[in-house]
Protein backbone atom coordinates (compact mmCIF):
# COMPACT_ATOMS: atom_id res chain seq x y z
CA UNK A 1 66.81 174.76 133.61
CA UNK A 2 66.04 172.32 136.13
CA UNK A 3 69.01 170.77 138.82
CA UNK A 4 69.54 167.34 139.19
CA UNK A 5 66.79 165.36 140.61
CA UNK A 6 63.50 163.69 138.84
CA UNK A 7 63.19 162.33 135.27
CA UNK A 8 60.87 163.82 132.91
CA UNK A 9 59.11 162.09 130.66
CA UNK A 10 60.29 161.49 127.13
CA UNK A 11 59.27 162.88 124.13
CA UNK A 12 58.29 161.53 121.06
CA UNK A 13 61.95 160.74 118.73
CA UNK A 14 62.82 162.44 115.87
CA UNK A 15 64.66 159.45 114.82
CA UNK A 16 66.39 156.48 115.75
CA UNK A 17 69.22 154.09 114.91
CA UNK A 18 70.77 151.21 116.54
CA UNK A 19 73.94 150.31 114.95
CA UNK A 20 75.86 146.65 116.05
CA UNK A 21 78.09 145.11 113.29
CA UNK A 22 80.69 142.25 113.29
CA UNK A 23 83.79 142.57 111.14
CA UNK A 24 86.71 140.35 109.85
CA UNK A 25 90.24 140.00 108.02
CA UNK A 26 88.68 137.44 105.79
CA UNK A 27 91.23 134.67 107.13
CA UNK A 28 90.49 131.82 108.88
CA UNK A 29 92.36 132.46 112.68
CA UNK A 30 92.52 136.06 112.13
CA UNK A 31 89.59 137.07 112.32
CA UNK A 32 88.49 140.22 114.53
CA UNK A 33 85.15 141.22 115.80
CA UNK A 34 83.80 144.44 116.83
CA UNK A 35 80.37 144.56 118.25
CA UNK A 36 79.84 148.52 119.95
CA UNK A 37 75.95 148.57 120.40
CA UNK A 38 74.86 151.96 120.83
CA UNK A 39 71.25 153.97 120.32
CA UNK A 40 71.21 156.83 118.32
CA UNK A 41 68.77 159.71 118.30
CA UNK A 42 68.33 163.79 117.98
CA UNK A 43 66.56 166.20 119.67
CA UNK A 44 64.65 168.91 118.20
CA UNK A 45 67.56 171.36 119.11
CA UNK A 46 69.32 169.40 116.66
CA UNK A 47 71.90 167.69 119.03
CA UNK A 48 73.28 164.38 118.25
CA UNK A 49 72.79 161.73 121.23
CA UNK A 50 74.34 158.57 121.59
CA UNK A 51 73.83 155.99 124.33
CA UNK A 52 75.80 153.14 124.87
CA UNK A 53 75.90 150.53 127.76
CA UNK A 54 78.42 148.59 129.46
CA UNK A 55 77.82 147.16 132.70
CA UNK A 56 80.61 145.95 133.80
CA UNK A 57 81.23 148.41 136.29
CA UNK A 58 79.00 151.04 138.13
CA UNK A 59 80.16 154.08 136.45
CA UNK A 60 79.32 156.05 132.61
CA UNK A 61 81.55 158.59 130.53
CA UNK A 62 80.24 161.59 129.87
CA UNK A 63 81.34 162.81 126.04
CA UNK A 64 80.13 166.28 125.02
CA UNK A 65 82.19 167.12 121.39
CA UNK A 66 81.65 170.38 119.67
CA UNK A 67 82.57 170.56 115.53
CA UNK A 68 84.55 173.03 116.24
CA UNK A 69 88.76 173.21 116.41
CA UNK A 70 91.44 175.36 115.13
CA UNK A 71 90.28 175.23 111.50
CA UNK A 72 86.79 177.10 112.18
CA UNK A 73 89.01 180.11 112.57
CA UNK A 74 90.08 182.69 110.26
CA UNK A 75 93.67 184.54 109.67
CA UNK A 76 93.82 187.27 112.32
CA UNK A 77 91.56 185.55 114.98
CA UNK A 78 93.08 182.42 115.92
CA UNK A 79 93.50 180.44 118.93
CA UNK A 80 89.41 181.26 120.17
CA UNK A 81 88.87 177.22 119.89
CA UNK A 82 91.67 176.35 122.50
CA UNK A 83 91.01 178.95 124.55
CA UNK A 84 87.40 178.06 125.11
CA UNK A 85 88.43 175.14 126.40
CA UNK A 86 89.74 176.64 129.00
CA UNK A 87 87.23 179.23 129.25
CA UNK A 88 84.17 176.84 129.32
CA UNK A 89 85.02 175.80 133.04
CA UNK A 90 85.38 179.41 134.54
CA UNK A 91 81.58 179.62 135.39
CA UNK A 92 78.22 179.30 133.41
CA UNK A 93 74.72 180.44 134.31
CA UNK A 94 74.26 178.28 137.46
CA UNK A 95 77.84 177.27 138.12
CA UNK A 96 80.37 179.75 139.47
CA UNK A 97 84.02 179.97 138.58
CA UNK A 98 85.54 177.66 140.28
CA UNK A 99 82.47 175.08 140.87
CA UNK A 100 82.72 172.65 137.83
CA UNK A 101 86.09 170.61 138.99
CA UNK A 102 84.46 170.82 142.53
CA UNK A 103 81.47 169.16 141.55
CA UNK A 104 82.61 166.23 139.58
CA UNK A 105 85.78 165.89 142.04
CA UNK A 106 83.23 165.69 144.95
CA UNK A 107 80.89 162.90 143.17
CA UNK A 108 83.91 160.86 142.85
CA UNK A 109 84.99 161.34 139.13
CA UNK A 110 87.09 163.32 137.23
CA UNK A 111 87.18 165.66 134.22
CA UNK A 112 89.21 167.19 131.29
CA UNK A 113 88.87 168.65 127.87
CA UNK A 114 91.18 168.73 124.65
CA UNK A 115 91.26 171.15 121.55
CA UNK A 116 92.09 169.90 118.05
CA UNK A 117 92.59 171.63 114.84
CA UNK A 118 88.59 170.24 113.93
CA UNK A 119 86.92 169.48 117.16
CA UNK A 120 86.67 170.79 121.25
CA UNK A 121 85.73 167.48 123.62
CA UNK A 122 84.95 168.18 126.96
CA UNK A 123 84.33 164.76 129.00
CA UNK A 124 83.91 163.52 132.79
CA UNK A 125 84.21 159.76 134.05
CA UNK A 126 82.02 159.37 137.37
CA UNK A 127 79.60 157.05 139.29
CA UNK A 128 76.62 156.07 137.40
CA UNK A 129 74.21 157.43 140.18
CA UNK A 130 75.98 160.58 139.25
CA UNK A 131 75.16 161.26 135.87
CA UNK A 132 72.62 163.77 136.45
CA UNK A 133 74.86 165.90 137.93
CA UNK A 134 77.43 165.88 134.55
CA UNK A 135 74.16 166.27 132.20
CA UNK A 136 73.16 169.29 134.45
CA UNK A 137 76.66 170.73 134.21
CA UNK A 138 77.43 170.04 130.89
CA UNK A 139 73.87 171.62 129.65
CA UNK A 140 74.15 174.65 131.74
CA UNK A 141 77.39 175.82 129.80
CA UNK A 142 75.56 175.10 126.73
CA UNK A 143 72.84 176.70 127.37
CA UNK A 144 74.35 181.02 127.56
CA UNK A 145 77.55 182.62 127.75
CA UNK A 146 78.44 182.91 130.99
CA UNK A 147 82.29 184.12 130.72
CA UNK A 148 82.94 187.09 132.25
CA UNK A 149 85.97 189.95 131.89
CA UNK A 150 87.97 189.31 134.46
CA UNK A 151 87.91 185.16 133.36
CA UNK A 152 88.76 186.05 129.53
CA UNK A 153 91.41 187.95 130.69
CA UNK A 154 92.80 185.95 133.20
CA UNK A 155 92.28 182.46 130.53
CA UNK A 156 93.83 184.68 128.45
CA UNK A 157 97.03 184.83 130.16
CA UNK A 158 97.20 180.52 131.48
CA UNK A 159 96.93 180.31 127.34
CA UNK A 160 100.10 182.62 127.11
CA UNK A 161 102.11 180.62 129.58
CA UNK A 162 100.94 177.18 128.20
CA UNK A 163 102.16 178.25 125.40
CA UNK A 164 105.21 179.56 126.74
CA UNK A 165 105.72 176.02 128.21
CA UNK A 166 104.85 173.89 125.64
CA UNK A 167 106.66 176.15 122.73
CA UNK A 168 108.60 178.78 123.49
CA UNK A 169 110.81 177.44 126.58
CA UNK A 170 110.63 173.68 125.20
CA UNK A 171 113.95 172.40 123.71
CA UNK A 172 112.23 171.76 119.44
CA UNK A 173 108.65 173.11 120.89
CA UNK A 174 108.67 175.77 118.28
CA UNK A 175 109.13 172.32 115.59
CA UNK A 176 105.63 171.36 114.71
CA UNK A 177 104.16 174.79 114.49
CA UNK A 178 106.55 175.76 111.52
CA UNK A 179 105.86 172.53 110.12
CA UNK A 180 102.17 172.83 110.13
CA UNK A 181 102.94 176.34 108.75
CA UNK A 182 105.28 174.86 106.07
CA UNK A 183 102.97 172.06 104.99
CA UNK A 184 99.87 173.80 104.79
CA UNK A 185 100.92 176.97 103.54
CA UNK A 186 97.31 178.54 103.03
CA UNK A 187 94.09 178.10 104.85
CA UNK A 188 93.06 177.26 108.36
CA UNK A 189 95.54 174.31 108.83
CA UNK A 190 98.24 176.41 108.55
CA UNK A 191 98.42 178.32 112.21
CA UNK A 192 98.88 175.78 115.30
CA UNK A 193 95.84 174.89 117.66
CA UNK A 194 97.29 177.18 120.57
CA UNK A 195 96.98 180.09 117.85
CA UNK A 196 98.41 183.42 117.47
CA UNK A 197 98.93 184.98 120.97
CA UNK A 198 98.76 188.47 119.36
CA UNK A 199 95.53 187.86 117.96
CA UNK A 200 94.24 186.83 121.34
CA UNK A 201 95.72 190.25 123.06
CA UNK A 202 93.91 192.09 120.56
CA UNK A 203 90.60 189.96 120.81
CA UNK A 204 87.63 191.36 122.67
CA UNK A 205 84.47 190.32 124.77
CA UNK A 206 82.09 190.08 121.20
CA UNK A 207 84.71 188.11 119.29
CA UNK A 208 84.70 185.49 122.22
CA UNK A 209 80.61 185.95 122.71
CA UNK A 210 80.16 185.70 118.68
CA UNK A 211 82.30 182.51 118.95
CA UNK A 212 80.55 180.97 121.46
CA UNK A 213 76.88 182.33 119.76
CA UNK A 214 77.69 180.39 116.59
CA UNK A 215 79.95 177.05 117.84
CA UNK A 216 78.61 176.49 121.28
CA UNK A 217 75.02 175.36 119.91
CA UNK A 218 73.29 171.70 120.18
CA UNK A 219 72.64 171.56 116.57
CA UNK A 220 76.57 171.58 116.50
CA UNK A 221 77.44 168.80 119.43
CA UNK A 222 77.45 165.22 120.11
CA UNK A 223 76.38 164.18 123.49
CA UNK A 224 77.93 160.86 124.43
CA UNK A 225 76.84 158.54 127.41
CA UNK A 226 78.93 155.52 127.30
CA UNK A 227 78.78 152.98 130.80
CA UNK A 228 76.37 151.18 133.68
CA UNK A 229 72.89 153.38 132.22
CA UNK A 230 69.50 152.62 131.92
CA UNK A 231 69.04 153.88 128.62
CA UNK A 232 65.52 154.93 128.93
CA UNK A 233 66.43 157.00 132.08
CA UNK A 234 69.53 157.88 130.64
CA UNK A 235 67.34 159.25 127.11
CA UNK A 236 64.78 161.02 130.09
CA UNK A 237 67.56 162.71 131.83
CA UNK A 238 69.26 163.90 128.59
CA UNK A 239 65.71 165.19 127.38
CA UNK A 240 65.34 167.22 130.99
CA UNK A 241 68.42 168.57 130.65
CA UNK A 242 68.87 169.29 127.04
CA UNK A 243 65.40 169.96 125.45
CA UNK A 244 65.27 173.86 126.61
CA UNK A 245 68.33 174.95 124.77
CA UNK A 246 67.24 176.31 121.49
CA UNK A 247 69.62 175.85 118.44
CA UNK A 248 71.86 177.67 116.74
CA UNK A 249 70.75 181.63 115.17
CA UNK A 250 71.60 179.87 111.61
CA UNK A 251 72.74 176.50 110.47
CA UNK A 252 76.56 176.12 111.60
CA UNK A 253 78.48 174.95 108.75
CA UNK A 254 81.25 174.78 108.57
CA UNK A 255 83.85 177.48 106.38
CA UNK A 256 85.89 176.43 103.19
CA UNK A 257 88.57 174.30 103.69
CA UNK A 258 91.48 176.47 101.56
CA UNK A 259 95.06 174.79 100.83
CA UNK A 260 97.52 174.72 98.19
CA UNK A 261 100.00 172.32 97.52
CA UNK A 262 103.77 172.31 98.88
CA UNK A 263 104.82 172.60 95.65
CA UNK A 264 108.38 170.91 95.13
CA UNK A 265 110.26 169.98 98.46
CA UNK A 266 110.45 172.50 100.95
CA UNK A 267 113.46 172.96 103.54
CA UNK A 268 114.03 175.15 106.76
CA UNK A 269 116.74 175.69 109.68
CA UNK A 270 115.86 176.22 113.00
CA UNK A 271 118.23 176.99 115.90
CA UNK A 272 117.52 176.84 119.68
CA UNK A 273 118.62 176.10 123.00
CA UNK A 274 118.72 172.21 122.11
CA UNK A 275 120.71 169.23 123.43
CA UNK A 276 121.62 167.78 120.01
CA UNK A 277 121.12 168.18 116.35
CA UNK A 278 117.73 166.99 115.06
CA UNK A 279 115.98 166.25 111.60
CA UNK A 280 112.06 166.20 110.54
CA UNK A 281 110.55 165.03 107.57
CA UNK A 282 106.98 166.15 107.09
CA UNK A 283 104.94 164.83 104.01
CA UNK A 284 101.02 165.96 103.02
CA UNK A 285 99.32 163.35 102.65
CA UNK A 286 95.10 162.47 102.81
CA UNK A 287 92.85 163.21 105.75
CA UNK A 288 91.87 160.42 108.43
CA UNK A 289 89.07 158.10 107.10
CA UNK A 290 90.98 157.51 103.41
CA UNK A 291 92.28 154.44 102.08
CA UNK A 292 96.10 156.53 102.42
CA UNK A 293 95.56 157.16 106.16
CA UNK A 294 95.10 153.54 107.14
CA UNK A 295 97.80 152.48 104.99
CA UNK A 296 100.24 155.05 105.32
CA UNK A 297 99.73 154.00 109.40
CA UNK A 298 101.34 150.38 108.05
CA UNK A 299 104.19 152.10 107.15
CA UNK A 300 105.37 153.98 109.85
CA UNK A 301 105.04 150.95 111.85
CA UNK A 302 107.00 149.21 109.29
CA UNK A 303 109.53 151.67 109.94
CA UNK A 304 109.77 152.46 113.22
CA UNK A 305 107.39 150.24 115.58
CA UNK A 306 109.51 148.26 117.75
CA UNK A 307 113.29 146.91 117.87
CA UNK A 308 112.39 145.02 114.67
CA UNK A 309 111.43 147.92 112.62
CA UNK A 310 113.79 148.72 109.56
CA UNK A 311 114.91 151.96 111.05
CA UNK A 312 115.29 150.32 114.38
CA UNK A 313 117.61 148.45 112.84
CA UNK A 314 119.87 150.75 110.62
CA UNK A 315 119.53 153.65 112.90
CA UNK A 316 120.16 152.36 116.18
CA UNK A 317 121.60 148.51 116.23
CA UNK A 318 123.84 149.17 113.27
CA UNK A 319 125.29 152.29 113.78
CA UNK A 320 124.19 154.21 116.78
CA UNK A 321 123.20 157.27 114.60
CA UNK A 322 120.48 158.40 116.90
CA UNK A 323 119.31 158.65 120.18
CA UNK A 324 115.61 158.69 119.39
CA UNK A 325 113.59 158.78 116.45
CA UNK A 326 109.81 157.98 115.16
CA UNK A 327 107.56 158.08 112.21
CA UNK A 328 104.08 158.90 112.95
CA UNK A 329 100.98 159.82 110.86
CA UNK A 330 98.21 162.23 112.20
CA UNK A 331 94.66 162.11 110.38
CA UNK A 332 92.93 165.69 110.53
CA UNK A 333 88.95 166.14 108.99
CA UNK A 334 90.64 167.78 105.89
CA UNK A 335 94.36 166.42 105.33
CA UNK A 336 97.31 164.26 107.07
CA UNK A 337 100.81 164.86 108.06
CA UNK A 338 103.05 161.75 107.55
CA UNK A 339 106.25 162.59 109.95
CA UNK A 340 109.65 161.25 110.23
CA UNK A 341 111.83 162.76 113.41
CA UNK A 342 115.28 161.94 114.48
CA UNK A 343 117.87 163.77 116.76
CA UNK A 344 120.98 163.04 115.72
CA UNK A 345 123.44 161.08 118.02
CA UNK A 346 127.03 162.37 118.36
CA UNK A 347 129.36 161.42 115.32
CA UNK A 348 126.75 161.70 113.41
CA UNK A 349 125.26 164.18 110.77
CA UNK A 350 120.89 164.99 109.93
CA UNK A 351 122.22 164.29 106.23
CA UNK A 352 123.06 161.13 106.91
CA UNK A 353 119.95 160.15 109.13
CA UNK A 354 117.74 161.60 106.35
CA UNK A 355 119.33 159.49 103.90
CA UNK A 356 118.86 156.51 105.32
CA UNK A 357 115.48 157.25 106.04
CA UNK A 358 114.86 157.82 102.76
CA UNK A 359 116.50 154.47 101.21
CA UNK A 360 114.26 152.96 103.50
CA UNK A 361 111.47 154.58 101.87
CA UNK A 362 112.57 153.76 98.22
CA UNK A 363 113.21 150.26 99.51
CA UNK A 364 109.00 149.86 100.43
CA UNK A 365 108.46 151.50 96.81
CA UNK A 366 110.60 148.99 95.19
CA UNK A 367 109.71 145.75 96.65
CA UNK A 368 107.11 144.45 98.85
CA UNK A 369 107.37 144.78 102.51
CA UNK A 370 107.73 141.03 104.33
CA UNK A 371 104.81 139.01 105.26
CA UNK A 372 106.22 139.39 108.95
CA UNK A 373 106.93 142.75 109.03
CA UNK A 374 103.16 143.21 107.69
CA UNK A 375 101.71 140.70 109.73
CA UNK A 376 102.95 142.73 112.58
CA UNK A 377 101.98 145.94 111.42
CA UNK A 378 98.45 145.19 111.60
CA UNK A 379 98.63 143.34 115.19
CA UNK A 380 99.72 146.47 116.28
CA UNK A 381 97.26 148.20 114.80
CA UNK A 382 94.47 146.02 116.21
CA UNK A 383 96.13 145.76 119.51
CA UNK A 384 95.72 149.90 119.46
CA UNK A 385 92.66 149.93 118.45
CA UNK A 386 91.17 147.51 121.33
CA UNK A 387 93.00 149.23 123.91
CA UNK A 388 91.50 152.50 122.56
CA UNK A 389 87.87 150.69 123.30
CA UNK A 390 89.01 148.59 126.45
CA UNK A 391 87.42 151.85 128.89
CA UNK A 392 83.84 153.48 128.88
CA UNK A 393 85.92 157.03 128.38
CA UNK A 394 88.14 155.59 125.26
CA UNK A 395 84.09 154.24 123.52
CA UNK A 396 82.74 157.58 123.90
CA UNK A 397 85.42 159.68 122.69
CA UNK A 398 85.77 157.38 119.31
CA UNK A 399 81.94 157.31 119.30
CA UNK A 400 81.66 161.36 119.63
CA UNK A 401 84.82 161.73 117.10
CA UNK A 402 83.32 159.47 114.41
CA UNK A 403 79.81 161.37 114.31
CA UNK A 404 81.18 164.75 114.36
CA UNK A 405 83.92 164.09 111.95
CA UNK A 406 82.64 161.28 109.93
CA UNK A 407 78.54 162.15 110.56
CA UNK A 408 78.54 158.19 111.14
CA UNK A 409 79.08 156.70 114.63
CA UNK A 410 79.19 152.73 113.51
CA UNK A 411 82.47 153.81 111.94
CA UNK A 412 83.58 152.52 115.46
CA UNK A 413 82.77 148.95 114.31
CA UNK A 414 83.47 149.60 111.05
CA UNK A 415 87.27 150.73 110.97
CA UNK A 416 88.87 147.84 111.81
CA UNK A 417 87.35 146.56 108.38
CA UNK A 418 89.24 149.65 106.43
CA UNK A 419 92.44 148.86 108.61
CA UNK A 420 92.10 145.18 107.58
CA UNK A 421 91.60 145.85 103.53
CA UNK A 422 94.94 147.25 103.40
CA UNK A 423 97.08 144.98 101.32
CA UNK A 424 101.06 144.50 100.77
CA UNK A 425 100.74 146.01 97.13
CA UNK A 426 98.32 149.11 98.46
CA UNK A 427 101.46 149.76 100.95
CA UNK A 428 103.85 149.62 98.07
CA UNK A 429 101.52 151.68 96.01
CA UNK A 430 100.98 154.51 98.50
CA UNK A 431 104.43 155.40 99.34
CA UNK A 432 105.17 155.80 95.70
CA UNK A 433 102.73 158.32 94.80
CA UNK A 434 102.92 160.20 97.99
CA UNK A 435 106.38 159.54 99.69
CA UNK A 436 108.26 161.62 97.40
CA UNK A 437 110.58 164.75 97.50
CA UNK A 438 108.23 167.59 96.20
CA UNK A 439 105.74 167.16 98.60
CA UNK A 440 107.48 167.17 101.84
CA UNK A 441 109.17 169.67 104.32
CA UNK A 442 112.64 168.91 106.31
CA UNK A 443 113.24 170.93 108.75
CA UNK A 444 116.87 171.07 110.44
CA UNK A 445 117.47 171.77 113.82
CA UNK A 446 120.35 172.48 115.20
CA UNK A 447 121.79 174.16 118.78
CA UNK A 448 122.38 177.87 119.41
CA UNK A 449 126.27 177.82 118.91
CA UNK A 450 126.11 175.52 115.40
CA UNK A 451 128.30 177.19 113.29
């Protein structure tokens, strides 16, 4: 594999697609426009490319995402997708332990990865004279397994106290995973991202190299560039660095989503070395990209976004009856959690925050919500969304995210069009059918000594 240097010359494309779209609300001084240009094309490896340019300012964000999170595993091996995150920077063919942070911290950038139940994004933001140097380093871990023993086992171990952390030593870290277990009580949505840390004890060197053999493939990755490029260069460089690696043994795929349904309300009693009582409401609901997710977002705002919000309100003007609180949807490839979470100010009992959290609820099933409080729901919303796009790193990580979870990139032009087709009576209509009693979880939690 060559360093960084020259540009080759391209080949001829597989294919190509240039996607630029304009949408609006449909109302005259409310309308919004999106207009991401990008250039889409494949190699014969079978990885994605996308190139986007913004010149605005002399540096590009590099975006490598693999289809491949906590759900590719299966019951008895989990937590491989996190920990390759990790393990990804310990060294590759040409790059010793060590030599990746180095690199990118010397050019004048910077670097990070994340791990989600569906996809592993590994990213650097640097000077655009330096992007040959993040294509080179991003290819050569793509390119072979190059994790030793002695890094498994010592990644192995920063997992273990990560999770210690961010779990175990956390006051409520142990909340979400029984949750997620609760919620999704078969199938691969059901263990955490972090995973089981017995199953990584008993894990060996083939488990992690037939991970990496079947994930860590081009014909399974989207390659981002998003900032001050040439795009023709920018296509050569990608082509130099990329071309060599040959696909994947066998087409990916990716395994059967499995799941069953909560089944009739579900409830649960934690205890832990915690400041304060605390409640959580979890509901299943549809997967990111659905006409639920977008309009299920409305409502938590509705609820809790701001001093406004209806909860604000009862929970914390009126009566005091918690010190914190938040309702919050997150969109996975396969399903949603809608989540409610309080702790419970003194004088005050999780029965009674529930309950008012749930008249709330009946209240937006009853009646329509306010033309205000909707109004302001989707400002938020839209002021989220361009701050998401507002940096060359927030472009290619929705650009990388929609292709590998959606197969379709100009979703990032054409989601505020979905966010804007939610109506007053679709709100109304959605927390009926899926708000309800049998298809949630509450978890209590309450401190060690609670009698």
């Amino acid at each position: 594999m060559p360093v960084p240097g020259g540009i080759a010359q391209a080949d001829s494309m597989k294919y190509r697609n240039v996607h630029s779209s304009k949408v609006g609300s449909g109302k005259a001084g409310n309308r919004v426009t999106v207009n991401v240009t990008f250039t889409q094309f494949k190699l014969e490896n079978g990885l994605t490319v996308i190139l986007r340019k913004d010149s605005s300012a002399p540096v590009v964000a590099v975006d490598v995402c693999y289809h491949v999170g906590s759900k590719n595993e299966k019951k008895g091996k989990t937590g491989f997708a996190h920990l390759f995150e990790h393990l990804m920077f310990e060294g590759s063919e040409h790059v010793k332990k060590g030599e990746f942070d180095r690199y990118i911290s010397l050019a004048g950038g910077y670097n990070n990865a994340y791990t989600t139940e569906d996809v592993t994004n590994y990213y650097e933001v640097l000077p655009s004279n330096q992007l040959a140097l993040a294509l080179w380093l991003e290819s050569d871990r793509m390119l072979k397994f190059g994790v030793t023993e002695e890094a498994f086992s010592t990644q192995r171990e920063v997992v273990k106290e990560e999770k210690r952390w961010r779990v175990d030593n956390r006051p409520y870290g142990n909340t979400m995973e029984r949750l997620q277990q609760l919620v999704f009580p078969a199938g691969q949505y059901h263990w955490p991202v972090i995973g089981s840390m017995e199953d990584l004890d008993a894990a060996g060197m083939n488990d992690v190299r037939e991970f990496y053999e079947r994930y860590y493939v081009p014909d399974n990755a989207v390659l981002v560039l998003s900032g001050n490029i040439n795009e023709g260069e920018a296509e050569n460089l990608v082509r130099r660095y990329f071309s060599d690696i040959p696909p994947g043994p066998k087409p990916v795929g990716q395994l059967a989503f499995e799941d069953r349904p909560i089944d009739g309300e579900v409830t649960d009693t934690l205890k832990g070395d915690v400041p304060a009582p605390a409640v959580f409401a979890a509901y299943k609901v549809p997967p990111e990209g659905s006409h639920e997710y977008y309009e299920l977002g409305n409502v938590a705002k509705i609820l809790s976004d701001g001093n406004s919000s209806r909860l604000y309100k009862r929970l914390v003007y009126d009566i005091q009856a918690v010190s914190e609180f938040e309702v919050s949807i997150e969109g996975m490839e396969k399903a949603g959690i809608f989540l409610f979470s309080a702790f419970v100010a003194p004088g005050h009992s999780e029965e009674e925050v529930l309950a008012i959290f749930d008249e709330e609820i009946a209240k937006i099933k009853g009646s329509m919500v306010t033309p205000y409080e909707f109004e302001k729901s989707r400002n938020s919303t839209l002021f989220s969304y361009a701050g998401r796009l507002s940096a060359n790193s927030g472009v290619a990580d929705a650009l990388a995210h929609y292709q590998s979870i959606f197969n379709d990139a100009g979703m990032i032009n054409s989601e505020v069009g979905r966010e804007l087709a939610v109506t007053r009576e679709s709100l109304r209509g959605v927390a009926s059918d899926l708000l309800v009693k049998e298809n949630r979880v509450v978890i209590t939690y309450y401190p060690s000594d609670h009698a």
